[in-house]
Structures are given as structure tokens and as C-alpha cells.
Protein backbone atom coordinates (compact mmCIF):
# COMPACT_ATOMS: atom_id res chain seq x y z
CA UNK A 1 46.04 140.55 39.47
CA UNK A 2 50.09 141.52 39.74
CA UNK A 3 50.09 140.04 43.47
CA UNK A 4 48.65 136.54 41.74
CA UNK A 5 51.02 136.71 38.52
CA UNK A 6 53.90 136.72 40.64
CA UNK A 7 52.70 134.44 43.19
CA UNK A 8 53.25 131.92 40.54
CA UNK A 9 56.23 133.05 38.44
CA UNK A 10 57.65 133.29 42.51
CA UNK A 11 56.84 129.81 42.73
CA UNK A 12 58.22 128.50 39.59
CA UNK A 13 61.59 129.77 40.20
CA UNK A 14 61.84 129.33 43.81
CA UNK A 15 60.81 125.44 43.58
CA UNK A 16 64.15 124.91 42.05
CA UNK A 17 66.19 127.31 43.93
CA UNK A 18 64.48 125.92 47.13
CA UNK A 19 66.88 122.50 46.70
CA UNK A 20 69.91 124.91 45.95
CA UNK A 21 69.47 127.45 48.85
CA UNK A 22 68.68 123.66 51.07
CA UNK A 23 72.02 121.55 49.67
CA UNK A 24 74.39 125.09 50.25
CA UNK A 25 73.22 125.58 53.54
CA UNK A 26 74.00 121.71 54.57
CA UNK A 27 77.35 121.92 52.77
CA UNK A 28 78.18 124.97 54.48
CA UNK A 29 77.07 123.44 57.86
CA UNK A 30 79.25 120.45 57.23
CA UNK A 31 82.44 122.52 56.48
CA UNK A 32 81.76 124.73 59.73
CA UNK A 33 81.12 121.26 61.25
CA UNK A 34 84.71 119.71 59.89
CA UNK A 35 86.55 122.57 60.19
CA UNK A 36 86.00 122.74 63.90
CA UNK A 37 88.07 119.38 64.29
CA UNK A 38 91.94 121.00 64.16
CA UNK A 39 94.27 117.72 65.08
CA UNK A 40 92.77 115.58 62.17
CA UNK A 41 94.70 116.41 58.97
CA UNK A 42 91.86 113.88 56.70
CA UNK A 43 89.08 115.72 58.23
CA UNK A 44 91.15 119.02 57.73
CA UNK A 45 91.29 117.56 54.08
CA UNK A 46 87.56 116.75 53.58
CA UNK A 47 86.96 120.27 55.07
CA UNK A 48 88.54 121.78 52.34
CA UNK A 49 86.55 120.29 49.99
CA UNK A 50 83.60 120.69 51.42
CA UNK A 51 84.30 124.59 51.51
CA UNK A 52 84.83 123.82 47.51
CA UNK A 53 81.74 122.70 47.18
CA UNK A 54 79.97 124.94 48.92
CA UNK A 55 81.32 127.53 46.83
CA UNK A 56 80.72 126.33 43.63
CA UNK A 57 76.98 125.96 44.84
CA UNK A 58 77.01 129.86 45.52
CA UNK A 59 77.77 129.96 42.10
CA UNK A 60 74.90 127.72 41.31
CA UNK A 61 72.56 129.50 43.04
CA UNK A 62 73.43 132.71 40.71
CA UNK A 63 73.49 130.31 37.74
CA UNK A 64 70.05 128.83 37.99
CA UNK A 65 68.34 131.60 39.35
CA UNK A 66 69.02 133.58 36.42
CA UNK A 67 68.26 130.73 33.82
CA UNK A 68 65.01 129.50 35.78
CA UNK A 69 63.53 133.36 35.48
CA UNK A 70 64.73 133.52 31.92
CA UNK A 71 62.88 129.87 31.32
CA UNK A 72 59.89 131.29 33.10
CA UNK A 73 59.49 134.07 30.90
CA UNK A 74 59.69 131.68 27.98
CA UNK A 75 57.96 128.94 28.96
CA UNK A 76 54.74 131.41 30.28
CA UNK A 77 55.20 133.90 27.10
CA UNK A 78 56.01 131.93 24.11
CA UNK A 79 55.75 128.42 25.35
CA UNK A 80 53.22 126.30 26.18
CA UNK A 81 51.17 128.09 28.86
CA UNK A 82 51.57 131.43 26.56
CA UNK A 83 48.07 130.38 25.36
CA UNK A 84 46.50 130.88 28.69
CA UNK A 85 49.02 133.67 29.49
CA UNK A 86 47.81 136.24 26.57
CA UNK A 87 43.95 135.41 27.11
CA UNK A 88 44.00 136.29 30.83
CA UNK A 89 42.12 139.75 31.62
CA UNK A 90 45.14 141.45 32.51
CA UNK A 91 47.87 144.08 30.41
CA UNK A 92 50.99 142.89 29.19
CA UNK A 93 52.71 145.51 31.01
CA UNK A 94 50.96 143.46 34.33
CA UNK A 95 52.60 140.41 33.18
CA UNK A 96 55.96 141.67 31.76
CA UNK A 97 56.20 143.84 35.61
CA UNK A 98 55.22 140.22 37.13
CA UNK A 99 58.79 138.83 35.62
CA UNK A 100 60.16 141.31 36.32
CA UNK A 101 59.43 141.66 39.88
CA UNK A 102 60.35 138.12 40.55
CA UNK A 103 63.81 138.17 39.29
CA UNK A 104 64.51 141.46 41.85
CA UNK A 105 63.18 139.61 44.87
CA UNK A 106 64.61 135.96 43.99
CA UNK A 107 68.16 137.53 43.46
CA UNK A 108 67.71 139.31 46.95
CA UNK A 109 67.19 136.62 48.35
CA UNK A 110 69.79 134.57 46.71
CA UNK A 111 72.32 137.22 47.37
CA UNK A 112 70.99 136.87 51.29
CA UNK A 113 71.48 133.27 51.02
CA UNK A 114 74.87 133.47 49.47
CA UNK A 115 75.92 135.36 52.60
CA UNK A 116 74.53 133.52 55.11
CA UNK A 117 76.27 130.65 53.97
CA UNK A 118 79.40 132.36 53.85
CA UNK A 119 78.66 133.45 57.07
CA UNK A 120 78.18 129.57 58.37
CA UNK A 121 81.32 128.55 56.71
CA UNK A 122 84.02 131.04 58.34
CA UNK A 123 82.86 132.48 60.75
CA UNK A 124 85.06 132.60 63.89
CA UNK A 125 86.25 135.28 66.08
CA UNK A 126 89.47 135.71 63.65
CA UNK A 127 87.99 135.91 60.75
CA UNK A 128 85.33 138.33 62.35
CA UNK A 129 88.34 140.86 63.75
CA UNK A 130 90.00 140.76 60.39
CA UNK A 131 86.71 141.23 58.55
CA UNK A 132 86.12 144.12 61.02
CA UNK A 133 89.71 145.52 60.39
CA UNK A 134 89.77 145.67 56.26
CA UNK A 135 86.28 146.82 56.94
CA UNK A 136 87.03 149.58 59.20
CA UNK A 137 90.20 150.51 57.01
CA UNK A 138 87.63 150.83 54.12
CA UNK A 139 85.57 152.63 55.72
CA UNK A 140 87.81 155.09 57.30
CA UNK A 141 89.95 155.29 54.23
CA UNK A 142 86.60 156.23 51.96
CA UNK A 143 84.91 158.58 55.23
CA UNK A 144 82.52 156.15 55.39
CA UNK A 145 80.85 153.36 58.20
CA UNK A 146 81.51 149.86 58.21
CA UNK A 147 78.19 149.26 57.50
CA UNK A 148 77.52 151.58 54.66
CA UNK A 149 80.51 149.81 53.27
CA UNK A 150 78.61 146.28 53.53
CA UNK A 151 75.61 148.03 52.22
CA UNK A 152 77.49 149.45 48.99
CA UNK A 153 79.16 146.12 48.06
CA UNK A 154 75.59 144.42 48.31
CA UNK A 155 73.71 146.99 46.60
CA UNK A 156 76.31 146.77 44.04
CA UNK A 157 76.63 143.11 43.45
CA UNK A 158 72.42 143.54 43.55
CA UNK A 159 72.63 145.65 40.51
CA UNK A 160 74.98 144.17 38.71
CA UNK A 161 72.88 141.04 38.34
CA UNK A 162 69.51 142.43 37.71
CA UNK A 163 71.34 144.34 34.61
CA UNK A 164 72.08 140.86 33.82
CA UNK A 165 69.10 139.58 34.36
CA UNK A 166 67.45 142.81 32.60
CA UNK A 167 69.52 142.05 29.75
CA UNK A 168 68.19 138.63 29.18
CA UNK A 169 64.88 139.62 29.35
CA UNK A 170 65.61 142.38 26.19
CA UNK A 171 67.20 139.85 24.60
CA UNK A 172 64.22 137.14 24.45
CA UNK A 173 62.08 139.95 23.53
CA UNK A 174 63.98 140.72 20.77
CA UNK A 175 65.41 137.02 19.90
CA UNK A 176 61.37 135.88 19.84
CA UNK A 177 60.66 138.75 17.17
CA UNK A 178 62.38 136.56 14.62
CA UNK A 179 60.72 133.92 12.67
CA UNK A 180 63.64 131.17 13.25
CA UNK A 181 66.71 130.75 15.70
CA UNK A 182 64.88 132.84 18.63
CA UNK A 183 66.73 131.09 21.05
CA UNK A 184 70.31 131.49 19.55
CA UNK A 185 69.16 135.32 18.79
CA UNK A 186 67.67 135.84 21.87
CA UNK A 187 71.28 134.54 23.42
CA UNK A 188 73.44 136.85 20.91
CA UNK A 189 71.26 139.88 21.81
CA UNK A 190 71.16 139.08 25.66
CA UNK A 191 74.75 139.59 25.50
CA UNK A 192 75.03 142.32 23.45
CA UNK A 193 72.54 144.04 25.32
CA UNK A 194 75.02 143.73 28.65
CA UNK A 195 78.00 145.12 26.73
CA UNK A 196 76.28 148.00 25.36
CA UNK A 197 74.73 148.16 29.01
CA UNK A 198 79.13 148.79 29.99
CA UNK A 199 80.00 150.67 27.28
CA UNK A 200 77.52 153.24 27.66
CA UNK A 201 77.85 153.72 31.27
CA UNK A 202 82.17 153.72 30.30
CA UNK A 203 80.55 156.22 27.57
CA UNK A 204 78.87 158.54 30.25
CA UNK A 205 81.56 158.44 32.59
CA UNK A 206 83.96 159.75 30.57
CA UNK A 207 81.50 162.41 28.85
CA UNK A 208 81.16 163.69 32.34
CA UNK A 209 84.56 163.59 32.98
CA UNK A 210 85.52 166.06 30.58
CA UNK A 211 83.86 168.41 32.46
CA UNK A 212 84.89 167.18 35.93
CA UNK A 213 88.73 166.10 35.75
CA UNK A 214 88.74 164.09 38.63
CA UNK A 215 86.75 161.75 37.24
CA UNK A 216 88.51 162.08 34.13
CA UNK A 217 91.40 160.41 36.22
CA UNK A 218 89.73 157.24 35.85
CA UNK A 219 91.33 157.10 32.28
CA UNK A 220 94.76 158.20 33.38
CA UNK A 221 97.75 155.91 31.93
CA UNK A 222 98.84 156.90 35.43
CA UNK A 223 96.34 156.24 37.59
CA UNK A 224 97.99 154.67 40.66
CA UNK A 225 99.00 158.36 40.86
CA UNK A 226 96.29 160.09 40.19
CA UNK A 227 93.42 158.12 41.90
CA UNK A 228 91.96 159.30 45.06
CA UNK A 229 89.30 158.22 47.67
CA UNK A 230 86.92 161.04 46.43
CA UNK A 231 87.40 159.70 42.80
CA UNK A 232 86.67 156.35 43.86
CA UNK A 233 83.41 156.96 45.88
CA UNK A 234 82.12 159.53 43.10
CA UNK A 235 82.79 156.99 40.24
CA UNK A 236 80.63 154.46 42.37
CA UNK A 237 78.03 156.39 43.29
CA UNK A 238 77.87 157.64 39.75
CA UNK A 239 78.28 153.41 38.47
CA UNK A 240 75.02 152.92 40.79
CA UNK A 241 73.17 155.69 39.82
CA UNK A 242 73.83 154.61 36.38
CA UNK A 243 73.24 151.08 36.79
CA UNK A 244 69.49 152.38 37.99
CA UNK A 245 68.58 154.41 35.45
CA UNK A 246 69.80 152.30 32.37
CA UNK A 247 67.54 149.29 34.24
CA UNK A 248 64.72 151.33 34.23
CA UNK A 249 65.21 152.65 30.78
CA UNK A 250 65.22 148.84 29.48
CA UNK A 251 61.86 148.15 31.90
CA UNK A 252 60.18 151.02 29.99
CA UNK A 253 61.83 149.35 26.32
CA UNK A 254 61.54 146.15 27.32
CA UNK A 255 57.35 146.79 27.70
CA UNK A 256 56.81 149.09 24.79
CA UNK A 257 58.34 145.86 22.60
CA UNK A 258 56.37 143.63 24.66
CA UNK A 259 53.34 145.74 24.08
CA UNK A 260 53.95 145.41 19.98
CA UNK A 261 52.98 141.31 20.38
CA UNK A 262 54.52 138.47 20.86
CA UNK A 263 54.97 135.65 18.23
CA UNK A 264 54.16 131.93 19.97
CA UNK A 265 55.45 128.98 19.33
């Protein structure tokens, strides 16, 4: 019943995102397309605008993605279909893991598309050798690989929208408790929810620092003199691991409230 809940929460959110993923792609054709003419200054011109507005579709493609899984989750749970929803033979844990499943795999693939487009847009075999170089000077600066170092920056980005995304979800749980202004509540504790999400991984951080001072070097006044590569990759490994467990903590909340009821509209 999980692979036919999120069949169609998958389809809800990707029959919007669908037109974005399409229109960014185009756009970031037609800039690869205009920036390949290099003795035309208006095309040059038009180029340049075109690489605007393929950018500020990446953006959109973050922007709607999140709101069209937050609207899902409304519109299934408390809206209109919320009837059919709660009288369907299945555990609210089955349809809570449903929403949740949907917003990992459509910000994958958003992510994926984001970078493909980016990809389309500027790539040449310049930008590829200087890509290569800062990514090689990464990587050899932080005794890494170049593609580890791709493979961190994703993963991070990754989790640094699903805690958004997580965090929106708490927050309509908690916002649709009330009796009047869920939405505005829901809003106010989405947020909240993110910054205590920071402030107790800052929190952590600098609990364990006081037994490890190299990561305590993170809140140096001085730190230009006291940070090191080691510092840097343990802080992000330890900001991952973090990240992961304080998602799964508000997956196991997050059901547990949803568990308690729901109040429809």
C-alpha cells in the first residue's frame, strides 16, 4: 500500500515540477546555444540573460518543489481528499512515510536536474580544466578525491533541504493542532523548527568541542589562524552526521504527533 501512496503523492508534485525541470532545460539549451556565437555582442547580450533566467528557474525548481510537497501534505491530510485519506485501510505512519518519501526522491532529482542544467549552460573545455583544478586543489588540500569532493557538496546541499523540507512537515503538524490560524502557525513553527534544527547542531558541536579542542577552534575569535584541513573535514562529517540523525529524530516525532489525530478542515 506505501508503493501506491507514493505513486500518487509522486505524481502530484512531479506534474508541476515536470514544466519546471522542461522550461530550465530549454533555457539552459538556449544560453549554451547563444553563447556559442562569440563576434555578436546582442546575442552575447541576450546570452546573458538567458543564463539569468535559467538561474532563477534553478531557484524555482527548489522553491516549488518544496511548497508543492508541503501543499500535498495539506491538501491529502487536512484538505479536501483528507476524507478519503484517513478511511483508507492503511496506518498513518504508511501515509505520513508516503510524504515523506516523496519529498527525498523529488529533491534528488531536482538537485540532479539543477546540475545538469548547469552542466548544459557552461560547459566547455575551460570551464571543465578550471572546474577540475579548484576541484583537484580541494581535494588534495582536504586528502581527499575529486569525486568524493562532488559527492560531499551534493550530499550536503541534499541534506540541507530535506531538514527544510522536514521542518515544514513538523510545522503543519503542529500548526494544524490549533483550532484557528493553522496556516500562519504552521509557517511560524516551520521556521522555528529549522532554527532550533541550527542551533542544536551549533549546540552539539561545541559540547563536543570541549572535549576535543580542535573542534573547539571553530569558535576561535582567531580562526583564520587556528583552522585546519582536519578541523574542516571533521566539522563536516560531524554537520552530516548530525544533519541525519536530527532528520530521523523529527521522522520518529513527526509520526508519534501524527499518530495522536489530525483535526480536518
Amino acid at each position: 500500500m506505501l508503493g501506491k501512496c507514493l505513486k500518487y503523492d509522486l505524481k502530484y508534485v512531479y506534474k508541476v515540477l515536470i514544466v519546471f525541470y522542461l522550461i530550465d532545460i530549454i533555457f539552459a539549451i538556449f544560453t549554451r546555444i547563444l553563447f556559442s556565437f562569440d563576434n555578436s555582442f546582442m546575442l552575447h547580450i541576450l546570452a546573458l540573460i538567458s543564463s539569468g533566467t535559467t538561474i532563477s528557474f534553478m531557484f524555482s525548481i527548489i522553491i516549488n518543489n518544496l511548497m508543492r510537497v508541503w501543499a500535498r501534505f495539506v491538501k491529502n491530510v487536512y484538505g479536501d481528499e483528507s476524507y478519503l485519506t484517513h478511511t483508507l485501510p492503511i496506518s498513518k505512519s504508511t501515509i505520513y512515510t508516503s510524504k515523506f518519501l516523496s519529498s527525498i526522491i523529488t529533491m534528488f532529482t531536482s538537485i540532479l536536474v539543477i546540475i545538469l542544467c548547469v552542466f548544459i549552460t557552461y560547459y566547455s573545455k575551460e570551464n571543465l580544466e578550471v572546474l577540475k583544478n579548484t576541484l583537484q586543489f580541494f581535494a588534495t588540500t582536504m586528502n581527499s578525491t575529486t569525486i568524493k569532493v562532488i559527492l560531499t557538496a551534493f550530499f550536503v546541499m541534499f541534506l540541507e533541504f530535506t531538514t527544510i523540507l522536514q521542518a515544514g512537515f513538523t510545522g503543519l503538524l503542529l500548526g494544524h493542532r490549533s483550532n484557528n490560524l493553522k496556516m500562519c502557525k504552521s509557517i511560524l513553527y516551520g521556521f522555528l523548527n529549522y532554527l532550533f534544527v541550527i542551533a542544536i547542531s551549533v549546540l552539539i558541536i561545541y559540547i563536543i568541542g570541549l572535549f576535543n579542542p580542535s573542534i573547539l577552534a571553530l569558535f576561535n575569535s582567531n580562526i583564520n589562524k587556528t583552522l585546519t584541513v582536519d578541523i574542516v573535514k571533521t566539522a563536516l562529517v560531524l554537520g552530516i552526521c548530525l544533519y541525519v540523525i536530527l532528520i530521523g529524530i523529527y521522522y520518529y516525532i513527526d509520526i508519534k504527533v501524527f499518530k495522536k489525530g489530525v483535526n480536518v478542515d
